[in-house]
PDB file of N, CA and C in Angstrom:
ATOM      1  N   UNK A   1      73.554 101.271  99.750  1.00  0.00           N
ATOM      2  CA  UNK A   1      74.383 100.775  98.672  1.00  0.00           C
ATOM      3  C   UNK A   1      75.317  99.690  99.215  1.00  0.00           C
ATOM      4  N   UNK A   2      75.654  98.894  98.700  1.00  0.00           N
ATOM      5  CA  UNK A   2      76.376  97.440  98.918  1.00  0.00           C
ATOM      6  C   UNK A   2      77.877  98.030  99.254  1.00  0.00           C
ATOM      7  N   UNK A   3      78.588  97.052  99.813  1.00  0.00           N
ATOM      8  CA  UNK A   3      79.963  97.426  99.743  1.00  0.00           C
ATOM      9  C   UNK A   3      80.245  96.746  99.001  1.00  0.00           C
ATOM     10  N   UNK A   4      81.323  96.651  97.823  1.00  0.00           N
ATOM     11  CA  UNK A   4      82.578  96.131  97.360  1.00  0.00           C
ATOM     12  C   UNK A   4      83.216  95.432  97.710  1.00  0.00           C
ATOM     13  N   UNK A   5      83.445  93.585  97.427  1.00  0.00           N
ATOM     14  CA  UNK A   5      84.734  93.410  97.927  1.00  0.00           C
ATOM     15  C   UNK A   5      86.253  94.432  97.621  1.00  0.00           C
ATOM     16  N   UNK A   6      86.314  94.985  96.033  1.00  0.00           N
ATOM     17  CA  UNK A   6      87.012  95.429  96.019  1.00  0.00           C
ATOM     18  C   UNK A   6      87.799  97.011  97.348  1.00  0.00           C
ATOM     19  N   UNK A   7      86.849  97.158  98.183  1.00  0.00           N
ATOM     20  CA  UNK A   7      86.496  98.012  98.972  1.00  0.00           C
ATOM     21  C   UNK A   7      87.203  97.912 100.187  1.00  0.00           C
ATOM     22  N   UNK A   8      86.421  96.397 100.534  1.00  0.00           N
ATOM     23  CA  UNK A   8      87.318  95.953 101.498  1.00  0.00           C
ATOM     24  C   UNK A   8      88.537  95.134 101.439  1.00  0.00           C
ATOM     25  N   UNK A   9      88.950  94.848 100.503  1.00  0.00           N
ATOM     26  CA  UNK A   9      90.339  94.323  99.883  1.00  0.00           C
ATOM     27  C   UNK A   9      91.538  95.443 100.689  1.00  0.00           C
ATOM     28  N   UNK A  10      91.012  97.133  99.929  1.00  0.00           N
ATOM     29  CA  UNK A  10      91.768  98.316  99.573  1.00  0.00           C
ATOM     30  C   UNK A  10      92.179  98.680 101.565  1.00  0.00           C
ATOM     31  N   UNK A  11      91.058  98.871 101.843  1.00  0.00           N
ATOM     32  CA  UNK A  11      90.925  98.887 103.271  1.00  0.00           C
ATOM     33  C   UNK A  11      92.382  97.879 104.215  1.00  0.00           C
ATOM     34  N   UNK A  12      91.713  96.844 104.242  1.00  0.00           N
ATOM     35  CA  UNK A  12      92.843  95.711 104.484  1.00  0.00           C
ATOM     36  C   UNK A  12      94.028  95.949 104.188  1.00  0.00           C
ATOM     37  N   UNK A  13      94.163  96.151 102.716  1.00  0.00           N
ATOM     38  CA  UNK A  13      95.569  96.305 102.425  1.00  0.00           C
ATOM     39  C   UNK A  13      96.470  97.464 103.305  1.00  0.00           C
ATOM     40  N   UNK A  14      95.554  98.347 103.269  1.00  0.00           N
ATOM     41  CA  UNK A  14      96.139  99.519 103.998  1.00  0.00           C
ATOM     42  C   UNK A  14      96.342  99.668 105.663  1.00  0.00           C
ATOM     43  N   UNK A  15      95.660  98.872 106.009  1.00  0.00           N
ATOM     44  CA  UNK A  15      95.680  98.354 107.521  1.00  0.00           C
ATOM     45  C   UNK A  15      96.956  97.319 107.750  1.00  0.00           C
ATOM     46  N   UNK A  16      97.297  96.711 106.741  1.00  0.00           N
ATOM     47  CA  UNK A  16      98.054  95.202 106.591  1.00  0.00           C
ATOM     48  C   UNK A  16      99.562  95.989 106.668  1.00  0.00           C
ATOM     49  N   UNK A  17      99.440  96.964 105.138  1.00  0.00           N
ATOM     50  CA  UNK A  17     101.022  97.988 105.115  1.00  0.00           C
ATOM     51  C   UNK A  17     101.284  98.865 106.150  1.00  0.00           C
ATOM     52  N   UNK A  18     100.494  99.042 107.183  1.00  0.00           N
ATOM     53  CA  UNK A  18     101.148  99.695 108.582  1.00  0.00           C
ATOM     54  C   UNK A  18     101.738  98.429 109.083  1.00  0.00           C
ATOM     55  N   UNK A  19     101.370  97.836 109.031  1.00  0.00           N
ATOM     56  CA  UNK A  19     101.877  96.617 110.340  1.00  0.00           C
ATOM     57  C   UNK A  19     103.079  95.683 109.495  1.00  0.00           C
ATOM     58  N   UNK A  20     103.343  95.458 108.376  1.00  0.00           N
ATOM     59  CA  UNK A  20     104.470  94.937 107.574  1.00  0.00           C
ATOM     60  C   UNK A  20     105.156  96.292 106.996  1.00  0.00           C
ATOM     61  N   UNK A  21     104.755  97.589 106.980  1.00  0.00           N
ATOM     62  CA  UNK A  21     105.841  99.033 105.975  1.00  0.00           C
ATOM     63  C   UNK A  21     106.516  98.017 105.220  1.00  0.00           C
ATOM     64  N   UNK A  22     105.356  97.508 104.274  1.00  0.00           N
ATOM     65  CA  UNK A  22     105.786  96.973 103.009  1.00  0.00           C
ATOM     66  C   UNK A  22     104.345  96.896 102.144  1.00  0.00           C
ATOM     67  N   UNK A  23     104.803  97.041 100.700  1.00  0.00           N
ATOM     68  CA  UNK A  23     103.433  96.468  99.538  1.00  0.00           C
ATOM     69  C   UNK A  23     102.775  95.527  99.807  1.00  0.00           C
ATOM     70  N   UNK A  24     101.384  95.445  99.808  1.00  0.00           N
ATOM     71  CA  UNK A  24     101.390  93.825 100.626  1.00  0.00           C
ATOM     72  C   UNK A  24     100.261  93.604  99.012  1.00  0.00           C
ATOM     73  N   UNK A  25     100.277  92.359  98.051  1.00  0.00           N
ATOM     74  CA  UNK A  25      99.626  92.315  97.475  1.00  0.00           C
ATOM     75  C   UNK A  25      98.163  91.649  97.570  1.00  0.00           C
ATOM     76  N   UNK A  26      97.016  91.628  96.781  1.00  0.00           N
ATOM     77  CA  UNK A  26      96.134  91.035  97.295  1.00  0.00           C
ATOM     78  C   UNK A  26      95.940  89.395  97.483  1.00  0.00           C
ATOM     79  N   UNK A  27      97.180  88.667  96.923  1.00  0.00           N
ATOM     80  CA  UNK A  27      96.892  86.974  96.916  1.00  0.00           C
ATOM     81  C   UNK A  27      98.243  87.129  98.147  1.00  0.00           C
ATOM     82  N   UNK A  28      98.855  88.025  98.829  1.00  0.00           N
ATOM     83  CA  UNK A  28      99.975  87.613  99.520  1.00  0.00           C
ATOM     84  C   UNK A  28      99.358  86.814 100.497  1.00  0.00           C
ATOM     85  N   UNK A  29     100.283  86.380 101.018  1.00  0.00           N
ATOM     86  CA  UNK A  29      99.756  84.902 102.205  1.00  0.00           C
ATOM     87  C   UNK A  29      99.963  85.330 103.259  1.00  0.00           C
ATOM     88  N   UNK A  30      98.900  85.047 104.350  1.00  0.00           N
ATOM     89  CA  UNK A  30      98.774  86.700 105.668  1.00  0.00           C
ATOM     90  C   UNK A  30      99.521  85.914 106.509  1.00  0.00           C
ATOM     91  N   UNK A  31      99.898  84.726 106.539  1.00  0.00           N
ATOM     92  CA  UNK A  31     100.988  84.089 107.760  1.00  0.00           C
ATOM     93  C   UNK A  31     102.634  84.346 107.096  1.00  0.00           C
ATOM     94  N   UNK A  32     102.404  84.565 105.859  1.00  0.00           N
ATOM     95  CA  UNK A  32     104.340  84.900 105.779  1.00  0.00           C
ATOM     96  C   UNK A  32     104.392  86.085 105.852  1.00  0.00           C
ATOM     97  N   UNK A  33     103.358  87.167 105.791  1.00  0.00           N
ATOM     98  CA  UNK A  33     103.446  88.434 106.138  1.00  0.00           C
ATOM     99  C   UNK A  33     103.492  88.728 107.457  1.00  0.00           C
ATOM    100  N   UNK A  34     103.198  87.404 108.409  1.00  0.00           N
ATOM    101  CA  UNK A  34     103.583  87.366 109.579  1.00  0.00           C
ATOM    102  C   UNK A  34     102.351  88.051 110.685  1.00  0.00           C
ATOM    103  N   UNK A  35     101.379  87.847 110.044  1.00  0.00           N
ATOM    104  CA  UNK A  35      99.812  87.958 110.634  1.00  0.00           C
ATOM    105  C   UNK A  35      99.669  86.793 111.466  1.00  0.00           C
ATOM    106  N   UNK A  36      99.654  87.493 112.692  1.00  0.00           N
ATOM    107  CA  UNK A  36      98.719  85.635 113.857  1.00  0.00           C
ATOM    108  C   UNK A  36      97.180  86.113 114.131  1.00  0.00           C
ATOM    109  N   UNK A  37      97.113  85.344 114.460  1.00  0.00           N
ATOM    110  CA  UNK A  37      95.639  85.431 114.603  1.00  0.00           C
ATOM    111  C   UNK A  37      95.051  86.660 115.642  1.00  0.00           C
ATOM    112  N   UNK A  38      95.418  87.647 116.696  1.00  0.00           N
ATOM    113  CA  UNK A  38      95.473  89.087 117.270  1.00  0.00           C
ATOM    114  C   UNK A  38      95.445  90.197 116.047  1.00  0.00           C
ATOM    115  N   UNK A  39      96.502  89.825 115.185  1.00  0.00           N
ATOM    116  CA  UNK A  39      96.435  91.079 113.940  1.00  0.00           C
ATOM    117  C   UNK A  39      94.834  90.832 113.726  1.00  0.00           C
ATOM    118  N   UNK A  40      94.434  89.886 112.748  1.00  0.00           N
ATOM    119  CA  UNK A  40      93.419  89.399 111.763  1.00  0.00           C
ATOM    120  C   UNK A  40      91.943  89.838 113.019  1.00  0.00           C
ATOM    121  N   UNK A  41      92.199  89.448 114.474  1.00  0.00           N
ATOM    122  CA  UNK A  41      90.777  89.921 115.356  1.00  0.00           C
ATOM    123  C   UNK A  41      91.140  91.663 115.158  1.00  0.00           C
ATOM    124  N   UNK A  42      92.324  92.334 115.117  1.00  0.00           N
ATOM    125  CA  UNK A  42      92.585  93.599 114.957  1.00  0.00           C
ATOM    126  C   UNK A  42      92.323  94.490 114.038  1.00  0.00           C
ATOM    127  N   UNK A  43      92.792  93.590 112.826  1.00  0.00           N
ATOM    128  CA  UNK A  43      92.103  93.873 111.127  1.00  0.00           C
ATOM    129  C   UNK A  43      90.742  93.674 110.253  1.00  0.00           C
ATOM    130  N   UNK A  44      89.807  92.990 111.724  1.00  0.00           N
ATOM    131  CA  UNK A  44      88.282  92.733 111.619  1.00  0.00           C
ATOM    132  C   UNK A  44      87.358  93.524 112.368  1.00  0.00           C
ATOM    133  N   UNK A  45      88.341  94.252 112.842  1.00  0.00           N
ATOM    134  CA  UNK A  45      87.977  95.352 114.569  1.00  0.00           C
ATOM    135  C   UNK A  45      87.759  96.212 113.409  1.00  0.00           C
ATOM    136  N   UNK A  46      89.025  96.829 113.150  1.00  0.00           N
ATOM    137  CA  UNK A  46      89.121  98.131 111.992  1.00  0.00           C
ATOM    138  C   UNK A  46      88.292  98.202 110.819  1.00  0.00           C
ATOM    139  N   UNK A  47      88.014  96.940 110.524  1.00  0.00           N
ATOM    140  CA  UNK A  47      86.689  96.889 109.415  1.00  0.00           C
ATOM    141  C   UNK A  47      85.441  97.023 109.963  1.00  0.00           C
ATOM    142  N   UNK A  48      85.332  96.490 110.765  1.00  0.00           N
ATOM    143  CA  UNK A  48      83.830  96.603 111.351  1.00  0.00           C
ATOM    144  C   UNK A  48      83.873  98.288 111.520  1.00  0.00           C
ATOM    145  N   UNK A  49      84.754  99.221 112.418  1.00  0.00           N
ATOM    146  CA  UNK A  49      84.266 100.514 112.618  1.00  0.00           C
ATOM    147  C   UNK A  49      84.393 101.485 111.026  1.00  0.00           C
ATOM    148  N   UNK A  50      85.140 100.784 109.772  1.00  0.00           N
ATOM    149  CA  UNK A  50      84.981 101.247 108.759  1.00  0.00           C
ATOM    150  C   UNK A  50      83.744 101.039 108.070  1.00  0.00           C
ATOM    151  N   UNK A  51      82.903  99.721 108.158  1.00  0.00           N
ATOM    152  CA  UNK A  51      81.772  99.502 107.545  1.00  0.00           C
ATOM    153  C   UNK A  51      80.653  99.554 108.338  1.00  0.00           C
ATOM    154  N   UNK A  52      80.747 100.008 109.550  1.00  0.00           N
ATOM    155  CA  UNK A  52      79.625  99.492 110.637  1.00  0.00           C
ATOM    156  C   UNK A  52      79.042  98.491 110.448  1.00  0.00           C
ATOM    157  N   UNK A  53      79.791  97.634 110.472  1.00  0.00           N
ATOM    158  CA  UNK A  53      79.320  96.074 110.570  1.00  0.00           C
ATOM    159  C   UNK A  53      79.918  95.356 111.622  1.00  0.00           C
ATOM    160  N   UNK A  54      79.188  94.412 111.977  1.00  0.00           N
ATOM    161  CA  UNK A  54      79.087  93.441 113.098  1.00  0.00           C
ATOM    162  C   UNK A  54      79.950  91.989 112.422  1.00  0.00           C
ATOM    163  N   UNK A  55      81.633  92.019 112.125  1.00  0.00           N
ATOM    164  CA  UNK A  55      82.121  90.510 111.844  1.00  0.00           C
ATOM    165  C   UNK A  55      82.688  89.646 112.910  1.00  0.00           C
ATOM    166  N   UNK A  56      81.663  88.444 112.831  1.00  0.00           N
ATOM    167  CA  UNK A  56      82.313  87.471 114.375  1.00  0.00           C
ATOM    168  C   UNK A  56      83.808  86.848 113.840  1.00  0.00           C
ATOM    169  N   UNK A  57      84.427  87.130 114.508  1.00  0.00           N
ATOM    170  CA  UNK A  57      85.928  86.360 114.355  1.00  0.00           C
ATOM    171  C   UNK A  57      85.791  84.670 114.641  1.00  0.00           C
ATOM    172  N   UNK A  58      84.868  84.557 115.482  1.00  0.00           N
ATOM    173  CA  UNK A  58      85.164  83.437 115.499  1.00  0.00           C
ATOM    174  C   UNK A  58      84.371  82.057 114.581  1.00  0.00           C
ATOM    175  N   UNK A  59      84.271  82.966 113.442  1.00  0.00           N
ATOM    176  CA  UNK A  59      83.697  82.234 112.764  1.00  0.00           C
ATOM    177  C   UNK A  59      84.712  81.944 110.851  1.00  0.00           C
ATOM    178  N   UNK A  60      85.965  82.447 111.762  1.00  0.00           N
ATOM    179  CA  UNK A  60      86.785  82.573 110.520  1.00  0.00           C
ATOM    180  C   UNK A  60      87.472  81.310 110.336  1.00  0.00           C
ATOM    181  N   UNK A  61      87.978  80.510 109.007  1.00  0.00           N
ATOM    182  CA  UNK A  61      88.631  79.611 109.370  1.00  0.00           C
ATOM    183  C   UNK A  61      89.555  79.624 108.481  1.00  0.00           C
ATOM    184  N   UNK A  62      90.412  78.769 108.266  1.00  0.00           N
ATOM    185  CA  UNK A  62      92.096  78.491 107.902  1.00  0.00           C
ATOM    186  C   UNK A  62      91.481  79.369 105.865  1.00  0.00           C
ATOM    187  N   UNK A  63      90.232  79.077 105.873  1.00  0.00           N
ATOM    188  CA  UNK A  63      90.582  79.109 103.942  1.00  0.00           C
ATOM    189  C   UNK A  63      90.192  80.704 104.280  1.00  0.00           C
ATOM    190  N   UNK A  64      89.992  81.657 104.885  1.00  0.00           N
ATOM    191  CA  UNK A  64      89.455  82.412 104.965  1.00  0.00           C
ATOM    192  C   UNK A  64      90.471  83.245 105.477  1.00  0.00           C
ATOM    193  N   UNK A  65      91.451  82.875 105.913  1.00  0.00           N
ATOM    194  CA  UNK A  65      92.604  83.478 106.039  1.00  0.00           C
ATOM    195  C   UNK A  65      93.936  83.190 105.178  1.00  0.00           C
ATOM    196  N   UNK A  66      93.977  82.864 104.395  1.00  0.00           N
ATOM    197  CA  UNK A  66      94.604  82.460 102.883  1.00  0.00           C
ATOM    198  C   UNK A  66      95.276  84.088 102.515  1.00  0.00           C
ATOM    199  N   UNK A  67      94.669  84.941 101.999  1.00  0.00           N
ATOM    200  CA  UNK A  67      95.392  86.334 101.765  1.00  0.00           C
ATOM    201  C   UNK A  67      94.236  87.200 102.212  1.00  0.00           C
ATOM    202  N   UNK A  68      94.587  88.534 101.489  1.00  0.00           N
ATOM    203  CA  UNK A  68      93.689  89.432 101.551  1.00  0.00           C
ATOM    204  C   UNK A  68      92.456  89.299 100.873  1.00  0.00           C
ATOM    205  N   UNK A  69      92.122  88.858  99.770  1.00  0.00           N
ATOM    206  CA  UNK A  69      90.910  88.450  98.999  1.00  0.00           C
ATOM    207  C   UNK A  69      90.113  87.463  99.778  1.00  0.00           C
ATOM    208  N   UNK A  70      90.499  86.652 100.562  1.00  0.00           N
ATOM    209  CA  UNK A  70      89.653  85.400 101.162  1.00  0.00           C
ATOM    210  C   UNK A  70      89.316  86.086 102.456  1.00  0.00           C
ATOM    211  N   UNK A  71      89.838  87.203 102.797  1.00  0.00           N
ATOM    212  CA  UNK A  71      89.536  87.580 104.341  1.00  0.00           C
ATOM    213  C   UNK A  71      88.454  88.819 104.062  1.00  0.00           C
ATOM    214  N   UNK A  72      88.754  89.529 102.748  1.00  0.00           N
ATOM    215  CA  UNK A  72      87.984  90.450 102.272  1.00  0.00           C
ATOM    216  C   UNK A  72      86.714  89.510 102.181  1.00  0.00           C
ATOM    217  N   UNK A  73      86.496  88.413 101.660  1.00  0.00           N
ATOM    218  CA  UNK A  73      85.507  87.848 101.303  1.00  0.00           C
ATOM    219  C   UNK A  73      84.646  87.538 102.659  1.00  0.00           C
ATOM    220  N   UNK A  74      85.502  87.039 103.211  1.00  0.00           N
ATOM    221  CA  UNK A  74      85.172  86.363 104.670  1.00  0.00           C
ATOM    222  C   UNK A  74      84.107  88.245 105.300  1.00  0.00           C
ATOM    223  N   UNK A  75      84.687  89.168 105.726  1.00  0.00           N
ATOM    224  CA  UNK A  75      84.444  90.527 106.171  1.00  0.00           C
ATOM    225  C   UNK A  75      82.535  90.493 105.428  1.00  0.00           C
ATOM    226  N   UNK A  76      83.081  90.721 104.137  1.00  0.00           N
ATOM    227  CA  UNK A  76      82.171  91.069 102.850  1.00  0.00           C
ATOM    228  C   UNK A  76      80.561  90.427 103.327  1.00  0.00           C
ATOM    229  N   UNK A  77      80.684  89.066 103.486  1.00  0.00           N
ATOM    230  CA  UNK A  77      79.457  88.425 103.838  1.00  0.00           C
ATOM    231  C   UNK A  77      79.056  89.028 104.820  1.00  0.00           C
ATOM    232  N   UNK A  78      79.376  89.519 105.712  1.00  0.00           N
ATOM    233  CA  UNK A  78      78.877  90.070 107.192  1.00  0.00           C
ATOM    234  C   UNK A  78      78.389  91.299 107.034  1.00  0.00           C
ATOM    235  N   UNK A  79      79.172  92.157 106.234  1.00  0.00           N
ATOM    236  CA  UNK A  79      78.890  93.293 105.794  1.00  0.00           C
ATOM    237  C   UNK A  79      77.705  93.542 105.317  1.00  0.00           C
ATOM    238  N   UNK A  80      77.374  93.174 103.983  1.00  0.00           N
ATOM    239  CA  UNK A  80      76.452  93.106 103.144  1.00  0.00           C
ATOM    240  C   UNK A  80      75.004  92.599 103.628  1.00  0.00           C
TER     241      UNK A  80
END
């Protein structure tokens, strides 16, 4: 069965609110939430052992790190 972006959105988010102990919404912007680029290889680590999937980081780029929906998206393709 497919994953969900909505799936991996929920995931993220919940990985994102340990590291800010704050609401983090899904269009919030992952650099004023104060994400560098270690979180996001950290928050692609934690997805991969949630989906058993294989996502190369280094294939992420600036639009793909925009919020949680563009990184969900970014994950999603690899996943699927």
């Amino acid at each position: 069965m497919a994953v969900q972006q909505t799936e991996v959105v929920e995931v993220l988010r919940d990985l994102v609110k340990e590291r800010v102990a704050a609401p983090v919404a899904e269009d919030a912007d992952l650099a004023a939430l104060g994400l560098d680029s270690l979180s996001v290889i950290e928050l692609m680590m934690a997805v991969e052992d949630r989906f058993g999937a294989r996502i190369p980081v280094e294939g992420i780029g600036a639009d793909d790190l925009r919020d949680l929906r563009s990184l969900a998206a970014y994950a999603l393709r690899h996943i699927n």
